[in-house]
Protein backbone atom coordinates (compact mmCIF):
# COMPACT_ATOMS: atom_id res chain seq x y z
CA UNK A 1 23.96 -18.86 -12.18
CA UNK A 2 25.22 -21.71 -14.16
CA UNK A 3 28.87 -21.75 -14.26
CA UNK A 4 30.17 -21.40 -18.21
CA UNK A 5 33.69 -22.57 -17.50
CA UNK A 6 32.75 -26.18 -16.44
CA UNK A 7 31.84 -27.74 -13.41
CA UNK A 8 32.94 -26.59 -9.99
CA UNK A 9 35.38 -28.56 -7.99
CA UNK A 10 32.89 -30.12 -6.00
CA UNK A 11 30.83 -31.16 -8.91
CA UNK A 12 33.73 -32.74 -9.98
CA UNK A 13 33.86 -35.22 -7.10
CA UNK A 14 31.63 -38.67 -7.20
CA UNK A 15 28.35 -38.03 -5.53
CA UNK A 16 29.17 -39.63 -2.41
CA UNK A 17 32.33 -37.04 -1.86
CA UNK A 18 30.12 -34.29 -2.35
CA UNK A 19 27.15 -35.82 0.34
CA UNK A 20 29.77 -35.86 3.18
CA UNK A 21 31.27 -32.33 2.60
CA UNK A 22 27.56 -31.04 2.46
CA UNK A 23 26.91 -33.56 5.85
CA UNK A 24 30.29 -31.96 7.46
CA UNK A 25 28.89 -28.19 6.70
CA UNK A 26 28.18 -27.98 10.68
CA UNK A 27 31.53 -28.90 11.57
CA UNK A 28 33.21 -25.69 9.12
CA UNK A 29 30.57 -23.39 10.45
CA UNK A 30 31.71 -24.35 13.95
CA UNK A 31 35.33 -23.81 12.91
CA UNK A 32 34.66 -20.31 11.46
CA UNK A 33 33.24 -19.39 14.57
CA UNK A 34 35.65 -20.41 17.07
CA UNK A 35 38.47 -18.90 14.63
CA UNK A 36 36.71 -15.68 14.44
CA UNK A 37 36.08 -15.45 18.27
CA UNK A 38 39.39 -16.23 18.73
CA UNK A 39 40.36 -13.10 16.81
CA UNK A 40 42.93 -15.31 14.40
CA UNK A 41 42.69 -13.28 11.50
CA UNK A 42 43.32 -9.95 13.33
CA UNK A 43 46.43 -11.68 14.93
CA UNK A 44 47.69 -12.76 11.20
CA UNK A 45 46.61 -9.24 9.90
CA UNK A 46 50.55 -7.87 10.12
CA UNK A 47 51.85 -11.37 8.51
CA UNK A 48 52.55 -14.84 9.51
CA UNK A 49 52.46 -16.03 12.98
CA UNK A 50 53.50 -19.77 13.89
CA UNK A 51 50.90 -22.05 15.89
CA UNK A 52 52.60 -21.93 19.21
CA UNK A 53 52.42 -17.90 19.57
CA UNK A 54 48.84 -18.26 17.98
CA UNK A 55 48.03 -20.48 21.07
CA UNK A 56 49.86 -18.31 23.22
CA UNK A 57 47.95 -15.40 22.11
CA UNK A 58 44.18 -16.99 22.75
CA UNK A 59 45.16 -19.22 25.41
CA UNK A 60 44.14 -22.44 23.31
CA UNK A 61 46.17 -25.73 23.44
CA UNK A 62 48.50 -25.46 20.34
CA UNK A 63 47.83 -28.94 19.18
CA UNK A 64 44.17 -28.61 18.70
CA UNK A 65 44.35 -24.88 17.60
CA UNK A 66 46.58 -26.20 14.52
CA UNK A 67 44.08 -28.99 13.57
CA UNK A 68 41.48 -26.41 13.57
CA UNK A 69 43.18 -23.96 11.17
CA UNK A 70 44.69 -26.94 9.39
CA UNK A 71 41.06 -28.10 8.66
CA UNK A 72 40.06 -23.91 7.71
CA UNK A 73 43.35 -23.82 5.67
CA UNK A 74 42.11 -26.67 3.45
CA UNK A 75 38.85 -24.51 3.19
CA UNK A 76 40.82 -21.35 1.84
CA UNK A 77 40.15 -19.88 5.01
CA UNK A 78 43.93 -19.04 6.40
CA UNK A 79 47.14 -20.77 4.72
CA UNK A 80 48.94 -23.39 6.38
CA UNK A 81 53.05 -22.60 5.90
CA UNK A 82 55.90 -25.12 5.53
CA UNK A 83 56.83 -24.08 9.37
CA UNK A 84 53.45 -24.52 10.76
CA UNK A 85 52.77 -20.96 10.53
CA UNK A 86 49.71 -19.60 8.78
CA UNK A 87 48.40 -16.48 7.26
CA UNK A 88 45.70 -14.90 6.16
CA UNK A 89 44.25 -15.30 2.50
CA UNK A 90 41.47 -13.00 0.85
CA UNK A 91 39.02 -14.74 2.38
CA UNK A 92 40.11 -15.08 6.08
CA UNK A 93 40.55 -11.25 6.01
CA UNK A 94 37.24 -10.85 5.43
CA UNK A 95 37.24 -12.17 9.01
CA UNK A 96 38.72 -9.34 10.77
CA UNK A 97 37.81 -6.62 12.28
CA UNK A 98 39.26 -3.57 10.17
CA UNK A 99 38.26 -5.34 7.03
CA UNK A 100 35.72 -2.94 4.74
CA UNK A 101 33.90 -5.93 3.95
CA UNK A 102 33.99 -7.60 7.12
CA UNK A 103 31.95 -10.58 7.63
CA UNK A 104 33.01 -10.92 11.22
CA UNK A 105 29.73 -10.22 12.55
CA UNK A 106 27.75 -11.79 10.58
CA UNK A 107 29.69 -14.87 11.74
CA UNK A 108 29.30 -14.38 15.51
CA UNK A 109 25.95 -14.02 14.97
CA UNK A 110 24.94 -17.22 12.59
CA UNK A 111 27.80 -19.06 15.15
CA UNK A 112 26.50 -18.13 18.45
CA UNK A 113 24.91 -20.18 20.87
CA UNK A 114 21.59 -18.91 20.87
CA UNK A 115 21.45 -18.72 17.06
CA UNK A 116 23.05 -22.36 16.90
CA UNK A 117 19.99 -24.02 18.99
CA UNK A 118 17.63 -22.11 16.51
CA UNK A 119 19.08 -23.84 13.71
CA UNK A 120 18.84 -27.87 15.75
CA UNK A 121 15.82 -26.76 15.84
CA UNK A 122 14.73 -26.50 12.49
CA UNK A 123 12.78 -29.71 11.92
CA UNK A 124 9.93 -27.90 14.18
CA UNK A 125 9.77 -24.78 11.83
CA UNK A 126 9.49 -27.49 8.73
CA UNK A 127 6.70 -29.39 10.65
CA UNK A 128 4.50 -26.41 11.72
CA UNK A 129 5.30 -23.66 9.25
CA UNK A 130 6.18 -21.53 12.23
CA UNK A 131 9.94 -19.91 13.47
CA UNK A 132 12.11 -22.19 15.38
CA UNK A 133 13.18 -19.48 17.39
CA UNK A 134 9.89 -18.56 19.75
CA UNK A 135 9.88 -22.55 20.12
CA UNK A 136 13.67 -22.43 21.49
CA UNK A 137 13.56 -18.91 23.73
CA UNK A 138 10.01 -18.87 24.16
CA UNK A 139 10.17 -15.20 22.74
CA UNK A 140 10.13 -14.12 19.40
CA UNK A 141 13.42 -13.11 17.14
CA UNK A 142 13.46 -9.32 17.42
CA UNK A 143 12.72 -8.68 20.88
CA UNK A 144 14.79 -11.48 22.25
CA UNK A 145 17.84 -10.01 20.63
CA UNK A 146 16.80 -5.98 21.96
CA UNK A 147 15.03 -6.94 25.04
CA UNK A 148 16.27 -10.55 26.40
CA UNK A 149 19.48 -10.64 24.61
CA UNK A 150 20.98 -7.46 23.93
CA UNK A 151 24.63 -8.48 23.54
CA UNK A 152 23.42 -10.54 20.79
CA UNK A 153 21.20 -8.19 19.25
CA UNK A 154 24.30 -5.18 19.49
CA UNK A 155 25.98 -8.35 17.35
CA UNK A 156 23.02 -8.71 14.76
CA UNK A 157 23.08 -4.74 14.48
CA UNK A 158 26.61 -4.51 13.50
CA UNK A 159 26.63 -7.46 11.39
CA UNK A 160 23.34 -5.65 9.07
CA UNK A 161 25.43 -2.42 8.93
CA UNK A 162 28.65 -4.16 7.74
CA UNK A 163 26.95 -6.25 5.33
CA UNK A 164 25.32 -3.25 4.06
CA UNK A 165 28.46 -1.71 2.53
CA UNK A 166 28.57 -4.20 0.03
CA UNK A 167 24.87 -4.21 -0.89
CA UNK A 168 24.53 -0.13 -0.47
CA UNK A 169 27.25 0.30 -3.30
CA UNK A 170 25.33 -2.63 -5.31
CA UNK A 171 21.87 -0.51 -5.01
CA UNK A 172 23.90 2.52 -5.82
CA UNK A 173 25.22 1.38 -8.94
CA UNK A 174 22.52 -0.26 -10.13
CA UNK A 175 19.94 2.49 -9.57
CA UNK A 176 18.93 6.05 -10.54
CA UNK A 177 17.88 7.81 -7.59
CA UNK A 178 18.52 11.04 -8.96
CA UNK A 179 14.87 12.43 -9.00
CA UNK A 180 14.05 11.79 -5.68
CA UNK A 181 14.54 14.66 -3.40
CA UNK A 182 13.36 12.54 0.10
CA UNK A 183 14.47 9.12 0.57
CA UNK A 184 12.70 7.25 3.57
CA UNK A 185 14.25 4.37 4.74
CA UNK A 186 12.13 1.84 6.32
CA UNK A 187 13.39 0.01 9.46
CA UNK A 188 16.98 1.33 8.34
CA UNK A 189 19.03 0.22 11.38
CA UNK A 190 22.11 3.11 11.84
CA UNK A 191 21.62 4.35 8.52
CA UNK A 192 24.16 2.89 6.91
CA UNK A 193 22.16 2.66 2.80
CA UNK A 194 20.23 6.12 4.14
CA UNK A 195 23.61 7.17 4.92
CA UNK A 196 25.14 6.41 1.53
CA UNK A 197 22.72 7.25 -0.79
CA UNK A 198 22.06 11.23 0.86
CA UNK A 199 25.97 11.09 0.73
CA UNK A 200 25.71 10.56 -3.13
CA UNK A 201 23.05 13.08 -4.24
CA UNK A 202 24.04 16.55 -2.24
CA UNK A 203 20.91 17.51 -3.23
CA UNK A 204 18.94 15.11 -1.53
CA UNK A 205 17.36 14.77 2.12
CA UNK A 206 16.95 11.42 3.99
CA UNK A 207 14.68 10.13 6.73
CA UNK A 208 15.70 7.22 9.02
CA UNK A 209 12.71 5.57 10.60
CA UNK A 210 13.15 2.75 13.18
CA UNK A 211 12.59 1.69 16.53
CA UNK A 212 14.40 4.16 19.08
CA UNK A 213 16.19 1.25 20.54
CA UNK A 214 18.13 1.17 17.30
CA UNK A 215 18.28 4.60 16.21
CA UNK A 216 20.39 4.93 19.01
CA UNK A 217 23.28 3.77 17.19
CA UNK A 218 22.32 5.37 14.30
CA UNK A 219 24.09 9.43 14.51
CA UNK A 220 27.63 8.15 15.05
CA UNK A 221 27.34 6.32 11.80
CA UNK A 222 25.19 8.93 9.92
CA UNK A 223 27.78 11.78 11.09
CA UNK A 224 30.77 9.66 9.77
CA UNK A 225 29.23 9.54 6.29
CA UNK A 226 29.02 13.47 6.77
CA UNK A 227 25.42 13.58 6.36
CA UNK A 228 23.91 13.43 9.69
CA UNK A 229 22.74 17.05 9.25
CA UNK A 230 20.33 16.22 5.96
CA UNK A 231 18.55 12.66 7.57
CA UNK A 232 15.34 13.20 10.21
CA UNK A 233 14.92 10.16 12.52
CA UNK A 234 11.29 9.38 13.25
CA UNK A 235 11.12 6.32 15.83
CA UNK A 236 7.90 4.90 15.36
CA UNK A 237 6.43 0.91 15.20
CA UNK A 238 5.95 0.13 11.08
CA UNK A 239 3.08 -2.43 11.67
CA UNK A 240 0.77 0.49 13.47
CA UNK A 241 2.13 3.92 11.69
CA UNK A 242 4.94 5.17 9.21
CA UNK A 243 4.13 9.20 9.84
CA UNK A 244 6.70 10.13 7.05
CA UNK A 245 5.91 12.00 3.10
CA UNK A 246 8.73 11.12 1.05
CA UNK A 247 9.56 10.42 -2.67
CA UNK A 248 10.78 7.16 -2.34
CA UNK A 249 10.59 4.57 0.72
CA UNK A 250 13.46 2.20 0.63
CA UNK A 251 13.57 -1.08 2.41
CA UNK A 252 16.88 -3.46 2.49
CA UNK A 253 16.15 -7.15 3.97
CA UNK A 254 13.01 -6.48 5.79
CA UNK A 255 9.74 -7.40 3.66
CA UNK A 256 11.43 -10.75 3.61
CA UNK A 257 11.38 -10.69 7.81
CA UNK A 258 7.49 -11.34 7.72
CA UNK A 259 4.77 -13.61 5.67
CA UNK A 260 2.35 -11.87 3.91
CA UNK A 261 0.16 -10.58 6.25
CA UNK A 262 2.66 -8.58 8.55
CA UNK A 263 4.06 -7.27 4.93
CA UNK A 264 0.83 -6.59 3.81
CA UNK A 265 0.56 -4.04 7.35
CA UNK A 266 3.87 -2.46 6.74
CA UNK A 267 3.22 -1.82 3.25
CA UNK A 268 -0.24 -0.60 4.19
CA UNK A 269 0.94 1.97 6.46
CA UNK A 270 3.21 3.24 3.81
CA UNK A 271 0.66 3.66 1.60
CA UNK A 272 -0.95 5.76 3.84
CA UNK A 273 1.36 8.16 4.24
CA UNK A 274 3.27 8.09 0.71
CA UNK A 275 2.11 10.92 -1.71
CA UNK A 276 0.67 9.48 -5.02
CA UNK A 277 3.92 9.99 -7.17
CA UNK A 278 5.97 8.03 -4.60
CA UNK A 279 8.15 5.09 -5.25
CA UNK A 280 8.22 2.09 -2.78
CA UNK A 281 12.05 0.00 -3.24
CA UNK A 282 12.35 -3.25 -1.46
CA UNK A 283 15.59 -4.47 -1.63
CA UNK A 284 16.04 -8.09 -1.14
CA UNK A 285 17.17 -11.18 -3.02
CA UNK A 286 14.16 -12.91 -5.82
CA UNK A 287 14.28 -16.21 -5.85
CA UNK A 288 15.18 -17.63 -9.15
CA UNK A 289 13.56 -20.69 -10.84
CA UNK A 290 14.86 -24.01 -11.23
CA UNK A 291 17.68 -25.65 -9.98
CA UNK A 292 20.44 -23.41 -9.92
CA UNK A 293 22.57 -22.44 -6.67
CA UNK A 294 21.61 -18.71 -5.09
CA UNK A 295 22.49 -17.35 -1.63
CA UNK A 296 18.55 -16.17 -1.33
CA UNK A 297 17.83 -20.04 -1.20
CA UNK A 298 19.72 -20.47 1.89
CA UNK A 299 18.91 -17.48 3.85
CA UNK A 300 15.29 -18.40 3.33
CA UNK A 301 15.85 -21.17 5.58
CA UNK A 302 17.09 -18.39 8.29
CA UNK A 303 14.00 -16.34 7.68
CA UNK A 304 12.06 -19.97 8.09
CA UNK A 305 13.33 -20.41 11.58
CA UNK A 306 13.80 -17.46 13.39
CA UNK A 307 11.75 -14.60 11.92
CA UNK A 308 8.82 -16.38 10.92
CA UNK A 309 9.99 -14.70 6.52
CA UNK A 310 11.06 -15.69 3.55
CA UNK A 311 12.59 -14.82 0.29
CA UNK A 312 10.12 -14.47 -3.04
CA UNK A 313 9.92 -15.19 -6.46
CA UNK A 314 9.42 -12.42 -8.63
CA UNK A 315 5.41 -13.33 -8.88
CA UNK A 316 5.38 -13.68 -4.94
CA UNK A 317 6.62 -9.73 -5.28
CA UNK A 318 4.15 -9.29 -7.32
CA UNK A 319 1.10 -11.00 -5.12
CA UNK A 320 1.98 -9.26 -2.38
CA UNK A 321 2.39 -5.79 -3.78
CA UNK A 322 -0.93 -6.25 -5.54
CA UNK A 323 -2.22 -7.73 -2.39
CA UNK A 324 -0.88 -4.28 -0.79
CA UNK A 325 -2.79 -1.41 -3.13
CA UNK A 326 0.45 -1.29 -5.39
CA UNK A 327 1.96 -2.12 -8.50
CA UNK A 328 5.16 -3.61 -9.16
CA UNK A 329 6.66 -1.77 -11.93
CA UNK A 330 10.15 -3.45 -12.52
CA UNK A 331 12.74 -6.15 -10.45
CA UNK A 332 16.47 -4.06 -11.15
CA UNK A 333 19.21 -6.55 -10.50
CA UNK A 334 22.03 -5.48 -8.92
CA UNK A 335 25.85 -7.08 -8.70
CA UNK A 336 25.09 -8.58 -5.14
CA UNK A 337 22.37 -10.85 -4.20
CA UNK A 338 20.14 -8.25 -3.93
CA UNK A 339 17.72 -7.05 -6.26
CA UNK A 340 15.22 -3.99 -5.92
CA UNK A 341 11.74 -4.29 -6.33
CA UNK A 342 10.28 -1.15 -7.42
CA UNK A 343 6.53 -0.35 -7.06
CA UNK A 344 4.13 2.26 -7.29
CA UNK A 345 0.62 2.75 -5.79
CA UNK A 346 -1.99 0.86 -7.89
């Protein structure tokens, strides 16, 4: 969105400023990522803590652990004290591991070492169109992370669900789902947006379909939210057979996983099964026009190099859905990145 108050601090700065922060964007990322391993904003989470029991605490060398949260500190991330002691500000405590919003995972996972040699690699995916990652692990995205790399995939798993909170109260408050009496949700992970919308609507009954390597996780989660005893799960593959009749199938951040033609099978198989008043709801970000900054033109790049995705334009929505034996009937924005795409069969 265009900012109304005048330009940003960064626009402010001479081109040539603003080149070299961009150029020096690996060398923050790589700071985030050692501070979070390190655990720094937990150990700042009761207060201030000076650099030499910071050290002590994650066995680092306590001059180069202060120019690293020096350099974070100038970021916003931590504040630097007058007795080289820091503490956490609103944004570093989105680092730890209590937080409600936590973003913890979802920096272990962009910041780890597998993920990292996806990303060197990206002048392959921009060359031949397909995902960086098979071309680095010799194995595609999903099933390394649940078959080759499970540590990291337990990692990507936890980072989905916790940046789920945020987007499941977005979808809540920007839709009605107060007809529906089944909600499916498509490759839903643990539950977590099945978990909160059933939780909303008392009168309403969920399904959780995924593969049974992750619906493992997925009672502990679904319990907690008190509604483990109104949601099915149905483990299944969504590319050969979605064996569920709902009102409404739901799916958060995973049409934009695939190109067309893997969408094209997913939605098919919905299809299938969905009765004719049925409601398809992809949540995901649409791509706006022009020139303006949004965090779905980034994280296209991600589904560029290791799922082999991307994000769409509201007419790529539309393509596909048509493509797919439906009909998009509206795009509902919500106050995250996220919009829903809502669709009915054709």
């Amino acid at each position: 969105m265009n900012d109304q108050t005048g330009p940003s601090a960064q626009q402010q700065l001479p081109p040539e400023a603003q080149l070299m922060q961009l150029i020096g964007g690996s060398f923050v990322t790589q700071a985030i990522y050692i501070g979070t391993t390190l655990g720094i904003a937990d150990l700042l989470a009761d207060g201030p803590k000076n650099i030499a029991d910071l050290a002590a605490s994650t066995e680092t060398d306590e001059s180069s652990l202060y120019r690293l949260l020096r350099s974070l500190a100038s970021l916003g991330i931590f504040s630097e004290n007058g007795d080289r002691s820091f503490s956490n500000t609103p944004t570093s405590d989105l680092l730890r591991v209590d937080s409600p919003k936590s973003l913890r995972a979802m920096m272990l996972f962009i910041g780890d070492e597998a993920h990292a040699r996806v990303i060197n690699d990206m002048m392959y995916s921009v060359k031949t169109g397909k995902p960086a990652w098979e071309n680095v692990h010799g194995v595609a995205c999903f099933p390394y992370m649940f078959e080759t790399n499970k540590a990291l995939g337990d990692v990507f798993n936890q980072a989905m669900t916790a940046s789920s909170h945020v987007q499941a109260a977005a979808v809540l408050d920007a839709y009605d789902f107060s007809e529906i009496r089944t909600i499916a949700d498509i490759a839903g992970g643990h539950g977590h947006l099945v978990g909160s919308i059933v939780k909303k609507y008392p009168s309403m009954n969920g399904v959780l379909f995924d593969m049974g390597t992750v619906l493992a996780g997925a009672p502990e989660l679904l319990a907690s939210y008190g509604v483990a005893d109104r949601i099915q799960m149905v483990e299944g593959d969504f590319f050969s057979d979605i064996p569920v009749v709902a009102d409404a199938y739901i799916m958060k951040h995973i049409i934009h996983d695939w190109y067309d033609d893997n969408c094209e099978k997913i939605l098919g198989c919905i299809r299938r099964s969905m009765p004719d008043s049925a409601k398809v709801l992809i949540v995901d970000t649409v791509i706006p026009p022009g020139n303006d900054p949004h965090p779905g033109k980034i994280l296209d790049l991600e589904m560029l190099i290791s799922p082999g995705g991307k994000e769409r334009t509201a007419k790529e929505f539309e393509t596909l859905l048509n493509n797919s034996g439906f009909r998009m009937t509206r795009i509902v924005p919500t106050h995250s990145p996220v919009s829903i795409v809502e669709a009915v069969k054709a």
